[in-house]
Structures are given as C-alpha cells and as structure tokens.
N, C-alpha and C. Protein backbone atom coordinates (compact mmCIF):
# COMPACT_ATOMS: atom_id res chain seq x y z
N UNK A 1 -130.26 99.46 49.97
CA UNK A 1 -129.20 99.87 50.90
C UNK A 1 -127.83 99.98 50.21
N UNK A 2 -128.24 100.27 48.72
CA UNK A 2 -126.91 99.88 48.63
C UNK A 2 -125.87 101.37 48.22
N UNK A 3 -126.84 102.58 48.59
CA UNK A 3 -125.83 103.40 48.26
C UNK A 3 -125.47 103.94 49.47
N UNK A 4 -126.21 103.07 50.85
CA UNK A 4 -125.63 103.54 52.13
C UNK A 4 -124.44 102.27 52.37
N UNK A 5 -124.02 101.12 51.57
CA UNK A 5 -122.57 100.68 51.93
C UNK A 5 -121.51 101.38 50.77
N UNK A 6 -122.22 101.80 49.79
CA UNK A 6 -120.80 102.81 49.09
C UNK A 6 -120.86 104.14 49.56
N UNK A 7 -121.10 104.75 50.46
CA UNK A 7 -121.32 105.63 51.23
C UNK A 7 -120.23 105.20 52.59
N UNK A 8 -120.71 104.16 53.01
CA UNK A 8 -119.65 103.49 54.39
C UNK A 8 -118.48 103.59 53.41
N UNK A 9 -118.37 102.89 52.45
CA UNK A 9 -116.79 102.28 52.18
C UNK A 9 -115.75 103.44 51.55
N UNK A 10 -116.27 104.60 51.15
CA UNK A 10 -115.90 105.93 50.74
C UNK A 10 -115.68 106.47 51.77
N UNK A 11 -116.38 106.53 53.19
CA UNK A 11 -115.77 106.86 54.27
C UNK A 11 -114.65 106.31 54.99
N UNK A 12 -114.78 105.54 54.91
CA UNK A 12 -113.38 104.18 55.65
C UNK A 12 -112.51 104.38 54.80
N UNK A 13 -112.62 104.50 53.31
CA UNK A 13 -111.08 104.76 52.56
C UNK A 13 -110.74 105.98 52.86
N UNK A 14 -111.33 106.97 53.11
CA UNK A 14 -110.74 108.54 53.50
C UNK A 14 -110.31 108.70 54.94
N UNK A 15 -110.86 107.82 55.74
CA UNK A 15 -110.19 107.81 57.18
C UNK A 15 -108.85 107.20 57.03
N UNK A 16 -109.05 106.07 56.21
CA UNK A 16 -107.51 105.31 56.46
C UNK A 16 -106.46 105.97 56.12
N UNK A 17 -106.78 106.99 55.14
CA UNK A 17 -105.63 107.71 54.31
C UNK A 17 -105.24 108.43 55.50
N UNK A 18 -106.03 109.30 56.11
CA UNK A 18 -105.63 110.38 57.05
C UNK A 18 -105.02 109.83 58.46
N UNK A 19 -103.97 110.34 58.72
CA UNK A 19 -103.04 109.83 60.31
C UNK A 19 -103.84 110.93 61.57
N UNK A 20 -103.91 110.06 62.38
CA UNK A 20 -104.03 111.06 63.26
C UNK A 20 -103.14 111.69 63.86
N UNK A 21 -103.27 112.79 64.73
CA UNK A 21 -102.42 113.95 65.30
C UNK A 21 -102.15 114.64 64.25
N UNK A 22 -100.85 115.50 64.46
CA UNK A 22 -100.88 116.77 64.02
C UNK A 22 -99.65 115.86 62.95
N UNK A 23 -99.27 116.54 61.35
CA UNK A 23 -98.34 115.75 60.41
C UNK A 23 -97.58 116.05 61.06
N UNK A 24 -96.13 115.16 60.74
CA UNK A 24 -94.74 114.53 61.11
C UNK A 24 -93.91 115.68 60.34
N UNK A 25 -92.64 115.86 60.94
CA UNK A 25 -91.96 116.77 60.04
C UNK A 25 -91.04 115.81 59.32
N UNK A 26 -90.52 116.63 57.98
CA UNK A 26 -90.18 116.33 57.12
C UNK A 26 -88.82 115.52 57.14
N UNK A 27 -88.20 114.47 56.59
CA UNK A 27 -86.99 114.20 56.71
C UNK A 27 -85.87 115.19 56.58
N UNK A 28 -85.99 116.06 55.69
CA UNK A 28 -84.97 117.20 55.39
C UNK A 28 -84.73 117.71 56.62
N UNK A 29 -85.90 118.42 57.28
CA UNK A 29 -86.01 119.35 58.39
C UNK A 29 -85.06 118.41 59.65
N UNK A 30 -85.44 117.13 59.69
CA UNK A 30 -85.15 116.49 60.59
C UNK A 30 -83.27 116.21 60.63
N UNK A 31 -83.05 116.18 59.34
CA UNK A 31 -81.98 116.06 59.13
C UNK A 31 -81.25 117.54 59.24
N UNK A 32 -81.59 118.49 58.97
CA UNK A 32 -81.21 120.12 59.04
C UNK A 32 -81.00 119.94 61.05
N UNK A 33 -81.73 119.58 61.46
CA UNK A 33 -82.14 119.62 62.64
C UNK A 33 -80.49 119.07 63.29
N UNK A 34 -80.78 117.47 63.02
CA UNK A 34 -79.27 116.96 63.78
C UNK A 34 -78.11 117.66 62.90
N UNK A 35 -77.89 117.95 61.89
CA UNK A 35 -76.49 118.92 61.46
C UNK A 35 -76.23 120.12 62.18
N UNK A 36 -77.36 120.58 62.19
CA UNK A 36 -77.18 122.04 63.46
C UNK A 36 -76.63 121.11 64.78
N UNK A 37 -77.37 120.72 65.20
CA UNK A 37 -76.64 119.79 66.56
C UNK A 37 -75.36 119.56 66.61
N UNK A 38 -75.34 118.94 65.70
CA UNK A 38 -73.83 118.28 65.59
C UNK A 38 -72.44 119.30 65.21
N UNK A 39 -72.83 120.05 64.11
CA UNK A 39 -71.82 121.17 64.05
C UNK A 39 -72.38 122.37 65.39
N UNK A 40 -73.09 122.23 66.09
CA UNK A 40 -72.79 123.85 67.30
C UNK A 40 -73.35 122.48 68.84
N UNK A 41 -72.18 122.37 69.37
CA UNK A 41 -72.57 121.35 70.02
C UNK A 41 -73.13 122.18 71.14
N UNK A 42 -73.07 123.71 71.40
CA UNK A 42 -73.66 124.76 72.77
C UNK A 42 -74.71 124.78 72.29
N UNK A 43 -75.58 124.67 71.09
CA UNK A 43 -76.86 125.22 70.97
C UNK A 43 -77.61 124.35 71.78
N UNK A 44 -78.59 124.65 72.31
CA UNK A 44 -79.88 123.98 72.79
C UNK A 44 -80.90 123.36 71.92
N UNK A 45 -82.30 123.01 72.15
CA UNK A 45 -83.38 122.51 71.45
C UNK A 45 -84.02 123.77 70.91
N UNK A 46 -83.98 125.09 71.74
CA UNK A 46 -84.68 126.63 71.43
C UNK A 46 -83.49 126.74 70.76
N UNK A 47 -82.38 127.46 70.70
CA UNK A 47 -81.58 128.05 70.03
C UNK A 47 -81.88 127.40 68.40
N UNK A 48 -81.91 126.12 68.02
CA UNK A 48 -81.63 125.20 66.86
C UNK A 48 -83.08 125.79 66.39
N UNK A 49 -84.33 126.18 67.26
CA UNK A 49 -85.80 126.22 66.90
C UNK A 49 -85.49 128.05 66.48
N UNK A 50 -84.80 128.52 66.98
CA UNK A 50 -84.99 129.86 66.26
C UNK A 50 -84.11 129.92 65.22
N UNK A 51 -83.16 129.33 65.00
CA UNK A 51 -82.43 129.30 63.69
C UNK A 51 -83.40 128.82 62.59
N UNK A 52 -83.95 127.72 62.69
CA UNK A 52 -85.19 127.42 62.33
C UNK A 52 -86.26 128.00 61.57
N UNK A 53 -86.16 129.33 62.19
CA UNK A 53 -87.39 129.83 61.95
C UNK A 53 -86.84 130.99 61.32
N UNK A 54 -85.57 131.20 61.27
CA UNK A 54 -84.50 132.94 60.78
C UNK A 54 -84.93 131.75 59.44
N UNK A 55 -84.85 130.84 59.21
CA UNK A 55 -84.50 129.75 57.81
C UNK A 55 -86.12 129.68 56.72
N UNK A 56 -87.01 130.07 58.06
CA UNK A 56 -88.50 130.08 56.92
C UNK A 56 -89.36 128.56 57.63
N UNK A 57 -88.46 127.77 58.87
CA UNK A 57 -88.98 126.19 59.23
C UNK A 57 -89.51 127.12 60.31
N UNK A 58 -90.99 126.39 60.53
CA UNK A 58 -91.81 126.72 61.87
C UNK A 58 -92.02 125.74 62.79
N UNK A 59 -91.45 125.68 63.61
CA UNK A 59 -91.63 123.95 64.44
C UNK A 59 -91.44 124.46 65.94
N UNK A 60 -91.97 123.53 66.73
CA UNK A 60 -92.23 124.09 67.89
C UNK A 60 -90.62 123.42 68.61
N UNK A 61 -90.26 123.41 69.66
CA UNK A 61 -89.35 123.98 70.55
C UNK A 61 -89.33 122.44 70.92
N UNK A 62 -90.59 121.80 71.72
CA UNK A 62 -90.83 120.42 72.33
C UNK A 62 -90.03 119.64 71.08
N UNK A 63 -90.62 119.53 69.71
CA UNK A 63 -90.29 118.95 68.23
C UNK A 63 -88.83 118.72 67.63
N UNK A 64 -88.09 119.98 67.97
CA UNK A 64 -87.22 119.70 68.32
C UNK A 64 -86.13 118.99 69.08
N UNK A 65 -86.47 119.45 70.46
CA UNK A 65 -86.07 118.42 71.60
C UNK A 65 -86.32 117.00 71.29
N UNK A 66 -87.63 116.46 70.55
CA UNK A 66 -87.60 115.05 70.43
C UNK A 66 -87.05 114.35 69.31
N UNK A 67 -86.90 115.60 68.29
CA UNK A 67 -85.67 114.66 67.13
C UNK A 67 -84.39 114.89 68.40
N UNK A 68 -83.84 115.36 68.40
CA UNK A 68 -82.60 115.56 69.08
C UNK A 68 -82.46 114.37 70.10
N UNK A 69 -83.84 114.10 71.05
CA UNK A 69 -83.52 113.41 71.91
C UNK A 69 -83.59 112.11 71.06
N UNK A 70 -84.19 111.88 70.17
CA UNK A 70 -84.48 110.28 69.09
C UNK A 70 -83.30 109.84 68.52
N UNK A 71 -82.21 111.22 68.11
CA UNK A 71 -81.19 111.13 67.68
C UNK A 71 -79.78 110.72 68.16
N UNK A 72 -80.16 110.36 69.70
CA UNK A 72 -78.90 110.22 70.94
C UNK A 72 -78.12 111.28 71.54
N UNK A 73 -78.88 112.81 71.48
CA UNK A 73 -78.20 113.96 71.55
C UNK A 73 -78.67 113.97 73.45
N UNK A 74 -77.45 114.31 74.09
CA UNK A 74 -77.37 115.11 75.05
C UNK A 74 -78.06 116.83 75.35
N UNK A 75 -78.70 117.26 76.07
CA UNK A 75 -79.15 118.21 76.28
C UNK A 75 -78.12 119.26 75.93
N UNK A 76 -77.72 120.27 75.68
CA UNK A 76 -76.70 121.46 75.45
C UNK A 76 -75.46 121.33 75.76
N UNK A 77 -75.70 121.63 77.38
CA UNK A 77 -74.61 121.41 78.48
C UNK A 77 -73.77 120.35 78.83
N UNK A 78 -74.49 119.28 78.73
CA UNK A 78 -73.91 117.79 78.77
C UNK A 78 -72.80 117.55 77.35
N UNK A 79 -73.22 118.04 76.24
CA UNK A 79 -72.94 118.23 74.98
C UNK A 79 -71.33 118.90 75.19
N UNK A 80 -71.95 119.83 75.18
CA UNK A 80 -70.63 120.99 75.73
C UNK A 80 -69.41 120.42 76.15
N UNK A 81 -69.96 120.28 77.39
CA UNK A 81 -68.54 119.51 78.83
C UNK A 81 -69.08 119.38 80.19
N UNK A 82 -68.25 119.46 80.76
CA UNK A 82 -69.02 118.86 81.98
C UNK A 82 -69.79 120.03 82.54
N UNK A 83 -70.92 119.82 83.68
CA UNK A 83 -71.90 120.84 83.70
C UNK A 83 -70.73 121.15 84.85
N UNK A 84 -71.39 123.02 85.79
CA UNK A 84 -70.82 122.85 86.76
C UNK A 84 -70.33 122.70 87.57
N UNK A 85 -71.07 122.10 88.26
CA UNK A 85 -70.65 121.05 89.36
C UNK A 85 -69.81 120.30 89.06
N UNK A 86 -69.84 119.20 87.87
CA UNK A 86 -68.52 118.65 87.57
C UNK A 86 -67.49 118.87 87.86
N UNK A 87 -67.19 120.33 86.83
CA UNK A 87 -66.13 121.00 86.74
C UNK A 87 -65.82 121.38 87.97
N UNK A 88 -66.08 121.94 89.05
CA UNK A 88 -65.42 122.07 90.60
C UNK A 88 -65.13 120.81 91.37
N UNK A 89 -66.09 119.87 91.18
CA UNK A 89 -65.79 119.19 91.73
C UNK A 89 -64.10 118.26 91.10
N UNK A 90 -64.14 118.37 89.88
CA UNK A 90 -62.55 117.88 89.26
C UNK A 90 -61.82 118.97 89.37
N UNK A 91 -62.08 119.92 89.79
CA UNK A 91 -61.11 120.98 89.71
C UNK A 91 -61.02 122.17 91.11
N UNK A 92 -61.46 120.96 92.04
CA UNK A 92 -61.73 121.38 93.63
C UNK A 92 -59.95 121.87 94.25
N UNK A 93 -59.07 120.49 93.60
CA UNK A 93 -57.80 121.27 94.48
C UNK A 93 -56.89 122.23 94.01
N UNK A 94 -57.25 123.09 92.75
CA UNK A 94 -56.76 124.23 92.05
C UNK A 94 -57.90 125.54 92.37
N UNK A 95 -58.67 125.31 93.10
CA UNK A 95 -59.93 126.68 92.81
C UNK A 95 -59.79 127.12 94.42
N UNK A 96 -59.68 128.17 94.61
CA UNK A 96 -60.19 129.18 95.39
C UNK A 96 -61.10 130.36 95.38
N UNK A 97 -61.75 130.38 96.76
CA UNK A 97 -62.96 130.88 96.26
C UNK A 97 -63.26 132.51 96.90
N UNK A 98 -63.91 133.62 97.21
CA UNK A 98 -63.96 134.77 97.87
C UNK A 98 -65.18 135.34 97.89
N UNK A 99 -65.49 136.20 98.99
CA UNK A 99 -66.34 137.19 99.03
C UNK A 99 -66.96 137.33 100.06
N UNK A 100 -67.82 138.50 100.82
CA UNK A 100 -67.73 139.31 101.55
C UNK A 100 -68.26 138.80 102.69
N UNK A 101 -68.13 138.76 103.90
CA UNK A 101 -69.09 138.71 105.13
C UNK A 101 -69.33 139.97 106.09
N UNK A 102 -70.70 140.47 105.77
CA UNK A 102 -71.02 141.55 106.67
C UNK A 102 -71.54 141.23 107.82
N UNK A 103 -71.24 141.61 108.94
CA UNK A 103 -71.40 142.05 110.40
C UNK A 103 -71.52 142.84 111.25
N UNK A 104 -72.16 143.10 111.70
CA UNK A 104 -72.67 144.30 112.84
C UNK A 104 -72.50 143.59 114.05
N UNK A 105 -71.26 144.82 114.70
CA UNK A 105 -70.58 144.68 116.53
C UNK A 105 -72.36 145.27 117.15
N UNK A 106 -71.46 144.76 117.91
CA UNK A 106 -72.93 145.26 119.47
C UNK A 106 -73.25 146.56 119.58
N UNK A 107 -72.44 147.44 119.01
CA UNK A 107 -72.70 149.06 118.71
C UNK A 107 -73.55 149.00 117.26
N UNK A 108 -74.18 148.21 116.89
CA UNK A 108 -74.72 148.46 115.28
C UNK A 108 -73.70 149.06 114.43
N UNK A 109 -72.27 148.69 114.22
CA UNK A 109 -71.55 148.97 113.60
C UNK A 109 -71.61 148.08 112.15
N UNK A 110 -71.34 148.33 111.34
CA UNK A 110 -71.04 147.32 110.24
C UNK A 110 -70.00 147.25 109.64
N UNK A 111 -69.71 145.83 109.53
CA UNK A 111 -68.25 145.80 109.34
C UNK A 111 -68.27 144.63 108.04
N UNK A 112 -67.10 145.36 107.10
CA UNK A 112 -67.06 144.10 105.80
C UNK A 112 -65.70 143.51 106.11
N UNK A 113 -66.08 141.97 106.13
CA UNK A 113 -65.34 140.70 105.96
C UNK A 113 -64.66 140.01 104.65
N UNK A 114 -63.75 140.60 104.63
CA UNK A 114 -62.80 139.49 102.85
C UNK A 114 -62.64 137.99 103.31
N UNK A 115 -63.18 137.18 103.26
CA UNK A 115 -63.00 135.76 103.11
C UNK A 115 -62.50 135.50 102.08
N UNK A 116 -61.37 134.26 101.88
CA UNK A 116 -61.01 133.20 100.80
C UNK A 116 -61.05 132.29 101.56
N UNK A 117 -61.63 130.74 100.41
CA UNK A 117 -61.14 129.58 100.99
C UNK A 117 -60.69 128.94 99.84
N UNK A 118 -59.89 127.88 100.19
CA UNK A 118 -59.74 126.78 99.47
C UNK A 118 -60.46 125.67 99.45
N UNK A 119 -60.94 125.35 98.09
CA UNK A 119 -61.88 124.26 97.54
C UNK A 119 -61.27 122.69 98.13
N UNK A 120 -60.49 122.53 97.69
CA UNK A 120 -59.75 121.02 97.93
C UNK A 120 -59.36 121.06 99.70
N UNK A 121 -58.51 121.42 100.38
CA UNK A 121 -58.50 121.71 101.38
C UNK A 121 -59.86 122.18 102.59
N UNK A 122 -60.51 123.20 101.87
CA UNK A 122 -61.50 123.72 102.94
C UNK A 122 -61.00 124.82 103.79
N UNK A 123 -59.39 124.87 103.68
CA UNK A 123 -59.11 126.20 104.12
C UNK A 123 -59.36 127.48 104.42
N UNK A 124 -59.28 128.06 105.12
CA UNK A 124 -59.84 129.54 105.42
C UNK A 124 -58.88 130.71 105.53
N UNK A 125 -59.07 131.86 105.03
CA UNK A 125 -58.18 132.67 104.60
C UNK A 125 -59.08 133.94 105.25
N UNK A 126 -58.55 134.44 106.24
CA UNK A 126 -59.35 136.16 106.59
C UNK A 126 -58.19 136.90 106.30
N UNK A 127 -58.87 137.77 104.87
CA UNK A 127 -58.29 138.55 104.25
C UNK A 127 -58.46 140.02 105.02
N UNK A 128 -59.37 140.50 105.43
CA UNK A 128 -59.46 141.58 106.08
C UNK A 128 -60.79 142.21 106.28
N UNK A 129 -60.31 143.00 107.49
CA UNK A 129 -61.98 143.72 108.01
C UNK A 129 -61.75 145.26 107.74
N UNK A 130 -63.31 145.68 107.38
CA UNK A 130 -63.17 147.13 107.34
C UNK A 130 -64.37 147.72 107.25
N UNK A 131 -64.95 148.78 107.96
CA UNK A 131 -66.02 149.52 107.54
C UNK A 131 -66.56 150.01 106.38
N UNK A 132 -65.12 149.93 105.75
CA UNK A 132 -65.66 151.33 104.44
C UNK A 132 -64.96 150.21 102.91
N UNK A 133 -65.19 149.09 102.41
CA UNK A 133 -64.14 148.72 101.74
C UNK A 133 -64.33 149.23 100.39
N UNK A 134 -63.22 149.66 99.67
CA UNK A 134 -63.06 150.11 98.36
C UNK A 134 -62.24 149.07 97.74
N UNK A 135 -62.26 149.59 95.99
CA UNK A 135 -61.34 149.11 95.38
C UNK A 135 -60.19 148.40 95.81
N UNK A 136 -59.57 149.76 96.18
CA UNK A 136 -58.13 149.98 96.38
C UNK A 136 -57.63 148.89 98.05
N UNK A 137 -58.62 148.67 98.64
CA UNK A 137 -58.32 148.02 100.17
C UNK A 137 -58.92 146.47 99.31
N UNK A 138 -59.36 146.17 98.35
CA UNK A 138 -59.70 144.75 98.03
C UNK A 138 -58.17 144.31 97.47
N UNK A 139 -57.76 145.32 96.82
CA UNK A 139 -56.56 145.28 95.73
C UNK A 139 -55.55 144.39 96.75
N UNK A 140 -55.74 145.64 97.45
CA UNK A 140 -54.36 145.50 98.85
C UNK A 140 -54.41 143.71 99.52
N UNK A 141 -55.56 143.57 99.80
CA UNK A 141 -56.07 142.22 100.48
C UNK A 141 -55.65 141.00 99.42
N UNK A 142 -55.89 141.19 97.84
CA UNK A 142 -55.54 140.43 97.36
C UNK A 142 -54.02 140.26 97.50
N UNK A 143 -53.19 141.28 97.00
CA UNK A 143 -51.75 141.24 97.79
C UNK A 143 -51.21 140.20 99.00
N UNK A 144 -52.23 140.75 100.06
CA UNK A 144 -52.03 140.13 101.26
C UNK A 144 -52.00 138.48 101.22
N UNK A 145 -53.04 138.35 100.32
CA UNK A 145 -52.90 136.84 99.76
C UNK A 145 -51.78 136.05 99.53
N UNK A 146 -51.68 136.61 98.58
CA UNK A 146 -50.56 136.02 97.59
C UNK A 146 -49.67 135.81 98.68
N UNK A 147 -49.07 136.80 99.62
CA UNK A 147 -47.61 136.57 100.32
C UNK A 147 -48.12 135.31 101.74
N UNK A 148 -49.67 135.15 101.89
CA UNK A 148 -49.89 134.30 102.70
C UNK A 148 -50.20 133.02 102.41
N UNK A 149 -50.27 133.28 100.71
CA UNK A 149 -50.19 131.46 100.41
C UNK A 149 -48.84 131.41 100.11
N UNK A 150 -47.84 132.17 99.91
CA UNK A 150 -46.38 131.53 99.95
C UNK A 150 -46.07 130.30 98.77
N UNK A 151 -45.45 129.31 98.94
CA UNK A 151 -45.56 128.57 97.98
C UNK A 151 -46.85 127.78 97.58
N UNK A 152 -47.69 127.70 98.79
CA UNK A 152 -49.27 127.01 98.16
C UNK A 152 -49.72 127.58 97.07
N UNK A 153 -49.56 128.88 96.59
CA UNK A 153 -49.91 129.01 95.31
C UNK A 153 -49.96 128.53 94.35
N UNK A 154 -48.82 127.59 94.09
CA UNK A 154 -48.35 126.88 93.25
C UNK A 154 -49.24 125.69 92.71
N UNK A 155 -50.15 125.72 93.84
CA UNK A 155 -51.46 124.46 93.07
C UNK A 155 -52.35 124.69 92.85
N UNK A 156 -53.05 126.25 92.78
CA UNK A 156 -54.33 127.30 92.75
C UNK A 156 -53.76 127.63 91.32
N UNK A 157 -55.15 127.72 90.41
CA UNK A 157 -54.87 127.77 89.30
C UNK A 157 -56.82 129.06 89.27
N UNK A 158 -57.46 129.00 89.52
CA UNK A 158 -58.42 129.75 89.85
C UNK A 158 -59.33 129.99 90.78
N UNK A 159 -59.80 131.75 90.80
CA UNK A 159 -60.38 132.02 91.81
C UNK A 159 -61.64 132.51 91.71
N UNK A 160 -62.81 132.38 92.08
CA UNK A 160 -64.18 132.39 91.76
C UNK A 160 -64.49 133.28 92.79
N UNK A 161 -65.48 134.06 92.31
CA UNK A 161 -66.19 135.61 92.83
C UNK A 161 -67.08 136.12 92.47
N UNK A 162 -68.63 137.08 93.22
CA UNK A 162 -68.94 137.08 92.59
C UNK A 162 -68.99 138.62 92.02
N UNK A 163 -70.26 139.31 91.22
CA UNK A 163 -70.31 140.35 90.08
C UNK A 163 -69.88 141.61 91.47
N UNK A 164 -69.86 141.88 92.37
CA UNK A 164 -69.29 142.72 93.43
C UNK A 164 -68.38 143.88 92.28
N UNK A 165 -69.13 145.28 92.81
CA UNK A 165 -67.78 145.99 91.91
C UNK A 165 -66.32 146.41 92.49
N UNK A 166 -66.43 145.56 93.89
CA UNK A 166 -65.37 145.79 94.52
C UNK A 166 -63.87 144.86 93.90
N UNK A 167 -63.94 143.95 93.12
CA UNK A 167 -63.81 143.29 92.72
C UNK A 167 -63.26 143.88 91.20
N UNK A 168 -62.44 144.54 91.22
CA UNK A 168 -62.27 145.17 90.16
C UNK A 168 -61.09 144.49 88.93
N UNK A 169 -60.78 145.21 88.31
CA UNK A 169 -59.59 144.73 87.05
C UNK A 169 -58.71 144.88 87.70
N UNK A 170 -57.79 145.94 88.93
CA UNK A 170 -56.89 145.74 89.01
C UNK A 170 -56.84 144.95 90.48
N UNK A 171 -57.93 144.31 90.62
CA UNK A 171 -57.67 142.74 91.87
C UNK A 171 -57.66 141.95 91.26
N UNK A 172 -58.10 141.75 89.82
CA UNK A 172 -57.90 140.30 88.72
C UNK A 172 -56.58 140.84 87.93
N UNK A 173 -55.72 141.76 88.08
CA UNK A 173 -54.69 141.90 87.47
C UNK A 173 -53.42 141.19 88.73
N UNK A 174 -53.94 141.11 89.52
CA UNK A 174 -53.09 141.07 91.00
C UNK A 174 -52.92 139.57 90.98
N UNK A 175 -54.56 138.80 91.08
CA UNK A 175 -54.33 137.32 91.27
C UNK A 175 -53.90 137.13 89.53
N UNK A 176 -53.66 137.94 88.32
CA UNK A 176 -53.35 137.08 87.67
C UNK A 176 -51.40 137.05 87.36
N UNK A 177 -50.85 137.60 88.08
CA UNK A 177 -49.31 138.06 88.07
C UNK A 177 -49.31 136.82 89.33
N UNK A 178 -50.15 136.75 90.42
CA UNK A 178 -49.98 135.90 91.01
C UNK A 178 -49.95 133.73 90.59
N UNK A 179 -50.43 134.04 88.81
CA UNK A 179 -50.57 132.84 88.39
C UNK A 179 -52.40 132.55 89.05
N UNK A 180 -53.03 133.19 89.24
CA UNK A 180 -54.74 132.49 89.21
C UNK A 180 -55.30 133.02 88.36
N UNK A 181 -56.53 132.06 87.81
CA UNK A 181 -57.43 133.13 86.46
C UNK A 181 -58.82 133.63 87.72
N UNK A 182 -58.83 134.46 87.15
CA UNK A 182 -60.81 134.97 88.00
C UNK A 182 -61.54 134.42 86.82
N UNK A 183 -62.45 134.22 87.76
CA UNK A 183 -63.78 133.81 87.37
C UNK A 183 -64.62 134.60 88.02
N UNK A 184 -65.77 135.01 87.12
CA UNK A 184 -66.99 135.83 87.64
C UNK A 184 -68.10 135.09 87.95
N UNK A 185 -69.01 134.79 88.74
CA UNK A 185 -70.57 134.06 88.21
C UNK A 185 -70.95 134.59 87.64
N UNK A 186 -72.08 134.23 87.09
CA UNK A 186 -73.16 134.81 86.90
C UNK A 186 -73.79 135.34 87.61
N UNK A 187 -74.94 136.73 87.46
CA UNK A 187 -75.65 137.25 87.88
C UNK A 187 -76.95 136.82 88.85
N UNK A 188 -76.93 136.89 90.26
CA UNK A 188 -77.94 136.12 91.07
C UNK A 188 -77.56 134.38 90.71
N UNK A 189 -76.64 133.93 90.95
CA UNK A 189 -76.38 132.37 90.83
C UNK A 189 -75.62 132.41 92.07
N UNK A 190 -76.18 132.69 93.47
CA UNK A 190 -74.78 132.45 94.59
C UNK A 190 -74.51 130.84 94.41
N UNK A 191 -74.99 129.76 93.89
CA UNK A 191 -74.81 128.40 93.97
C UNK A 191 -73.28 128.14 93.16
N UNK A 192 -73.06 129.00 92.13
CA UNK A 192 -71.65 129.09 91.66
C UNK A 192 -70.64 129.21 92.12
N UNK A 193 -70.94 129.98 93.57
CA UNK A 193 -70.07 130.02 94.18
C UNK A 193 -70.61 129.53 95.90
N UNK A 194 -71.09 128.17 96.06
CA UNK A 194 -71.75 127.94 96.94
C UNK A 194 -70.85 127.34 97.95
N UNK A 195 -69.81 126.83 98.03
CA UNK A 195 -68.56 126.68 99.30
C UNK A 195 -68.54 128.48 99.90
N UNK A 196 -67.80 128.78 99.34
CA UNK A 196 -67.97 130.02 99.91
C UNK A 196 -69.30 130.77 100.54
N UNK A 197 -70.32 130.52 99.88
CA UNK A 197 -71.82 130.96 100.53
C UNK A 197 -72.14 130.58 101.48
N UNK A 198 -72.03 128.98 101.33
CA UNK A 198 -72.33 127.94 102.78
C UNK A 198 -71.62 128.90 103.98
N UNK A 199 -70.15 128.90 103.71
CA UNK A 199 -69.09 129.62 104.78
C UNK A 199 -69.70 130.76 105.11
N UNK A 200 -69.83 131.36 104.73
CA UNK A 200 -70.64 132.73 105.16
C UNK A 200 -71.37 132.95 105.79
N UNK A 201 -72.67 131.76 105.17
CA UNK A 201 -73.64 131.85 105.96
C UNK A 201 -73.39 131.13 107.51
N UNK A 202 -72.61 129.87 107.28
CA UNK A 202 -72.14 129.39 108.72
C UNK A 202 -71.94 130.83 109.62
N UNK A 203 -70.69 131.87 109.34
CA UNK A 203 -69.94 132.58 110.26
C UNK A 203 -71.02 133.07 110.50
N UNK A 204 -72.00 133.94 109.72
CA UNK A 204 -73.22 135.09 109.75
C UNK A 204 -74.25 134.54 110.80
N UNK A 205 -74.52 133.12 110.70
CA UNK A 205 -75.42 132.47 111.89
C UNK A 205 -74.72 132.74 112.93
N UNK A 206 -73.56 132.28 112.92
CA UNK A 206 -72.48 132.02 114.57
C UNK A 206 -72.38 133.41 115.28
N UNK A 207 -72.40 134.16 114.49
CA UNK A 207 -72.24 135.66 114.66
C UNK A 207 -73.33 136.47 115.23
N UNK A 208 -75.03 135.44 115.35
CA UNK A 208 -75.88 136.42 115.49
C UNK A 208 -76.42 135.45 116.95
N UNK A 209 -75.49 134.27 117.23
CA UNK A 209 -75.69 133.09 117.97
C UNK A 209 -75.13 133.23 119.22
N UNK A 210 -74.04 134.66 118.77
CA UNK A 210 -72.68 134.73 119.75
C UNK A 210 -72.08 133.88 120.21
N UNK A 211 -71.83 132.90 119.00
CA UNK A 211 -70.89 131.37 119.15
C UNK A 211 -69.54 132.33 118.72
C-alpha cells in the first residue's frame, strides 16, 4: 500500500497549495484602484472598472466596489456632496420651484397653468393661464414674477424646472437679471422637482373632484 499513501500525500500537497474561488487581485491593481478613487472623487465603482480596462486591467465591476468599499470609500455621490435631497432640503429657503398645470373647463377646453412655489415657505405663486402658451407668454410670466416677489427676492437664490421647451434662454436670462440661477432636471426625474409635482398633482385631483 505503499504507493497508494504517496499517491494520498502528493494529492493533499497540491490541494493545499491551491485557494479556493476565483485568484485575488493584485496589490498594484488594488492600489491603482483607491488612487483613481481618491484623485476623481465623481467616479463610481463602473466608471474606475472601465478606466480599468482602457489600461489593459480586466476586473469585474462587483471587485471593484469591494476594494473601494474595504477601503472606507463612500459610493460616488456621497463622495461628491450631498445627494439631492440633501441639497434642497439645506437649501429649501433660497429655491423656488415651477411648471405647468393643465386643465380642461367643462367645455373640454384646455388650459395651461404657470405655477411657482416657494420651497422654504410653501408659497404659491399663479403665474398665469392660457390656452396657447409660448415662449414669449412664459418670458412675460417670469417678469410678472419678479415685480410680485418685490423685495422677497432677495432670499431666492434658485429656481428649478423642468426640460419643457417653453422654458427657454430668454426666461433663464429674465430670472437671472432678477438674481436666481435655473436649474434644469434631468430628463424623466419629476422627483427633482417633486414639491412642485406633489402641487400639481394636488390642484389636478381637486380640479377633477370639483373641490
């Protein structure tokens, strides 16, 4: 039996050598890994994984994320500054917000609604109604603004809206002589601008409630 225990013990030394799962990445890589982090604090766990790979390193996306997360790194955004929500919520009594409420009278008419409100306050601002609204009648409405916040302006520092092409350069040229910056959302994100949405949708229910 004895060339079936040097047979066992030739097997057991070749298992021990070998780790299971898939090999560990390299210290270099790992270290390439948190320097990217650390010098581009917007990149993500994907962004750092395709630089990665422009470099000749093939590593999966998850692999990333877990040096990063091993390393004490914040997800992207957190990294960045404050997400979102944060940011409105610290910056609720300078932001005002806009955009449209459509309605149909009892004749099936349709009619467009300019809403603003104010974030910190909750204020409500009816900028104007109209069947047909253009450019040039948003322009005007923003105008109308300005002379109806009077000195309240003075604590509005921005106004959030969304991709609407009614909404043009020369209504962000208007609130910005008025001292506000625009802000655009993003594309399909109404939550960016979700005070104002909520409002909308409130009036749009009340409206079909005949409250």
């Amino acid at each position: 039996m004895r060339w079936h225990r040097r047979l066992v013990a030739r097997k057991q030394t070749f298992t021990d050598k070998r780790r299971p799962g898939r090999p560990g990445t390299r210290r270099p890589v790992k270290a390439l890994i948190v320097r990217m982090a650390r010098e581009n604090p917007t990149w993500g766990h994907r962004r750092i994984q395709g630089e990665l790979a422009r470099l000749g390193y093939t590593i999966a996306a998850s692999t990333v994320w877990e040096i990063l997360h091993a390393a004490g790194f914040d997800p992207a955004p957190r990294r960045a500054g404050p997400s979102w929500r944060q940011f409105l919520t610290a910056q609720a009594h300078a932001i005002i917000a806009c955009d449209f409420l459509v309605v149909e009278t009892v004749l099936l008419r349709r009619l467009y609604v300019l809403v603003f409100i104010e974030h910190g306050s909750r204020r409500l601002h009816l900028a104007g109604v109209t069947a047909h609204p253009t450019g040039m009648w948003t322009v005007q409405q923003a105008r109308n603004l300005m002379m109806d916040l009077g000195d309240g302006i003075a604590g509005l520092r921005l106004l959030i809206h969304d991709r609407d092409p009614l909404f043009t350069s020369a209504f962000r040229e208007v609130l910005h002589a008025g001292g506000l910056r625009a802000i655009a959302t993003l594309p399909r994100t109404p939550r960016m601008n979700a005070i104002c949405e909520r409002v909308i949708g409130t009036c749009a229910a009340s409206s079909w409630t005949g409250r």
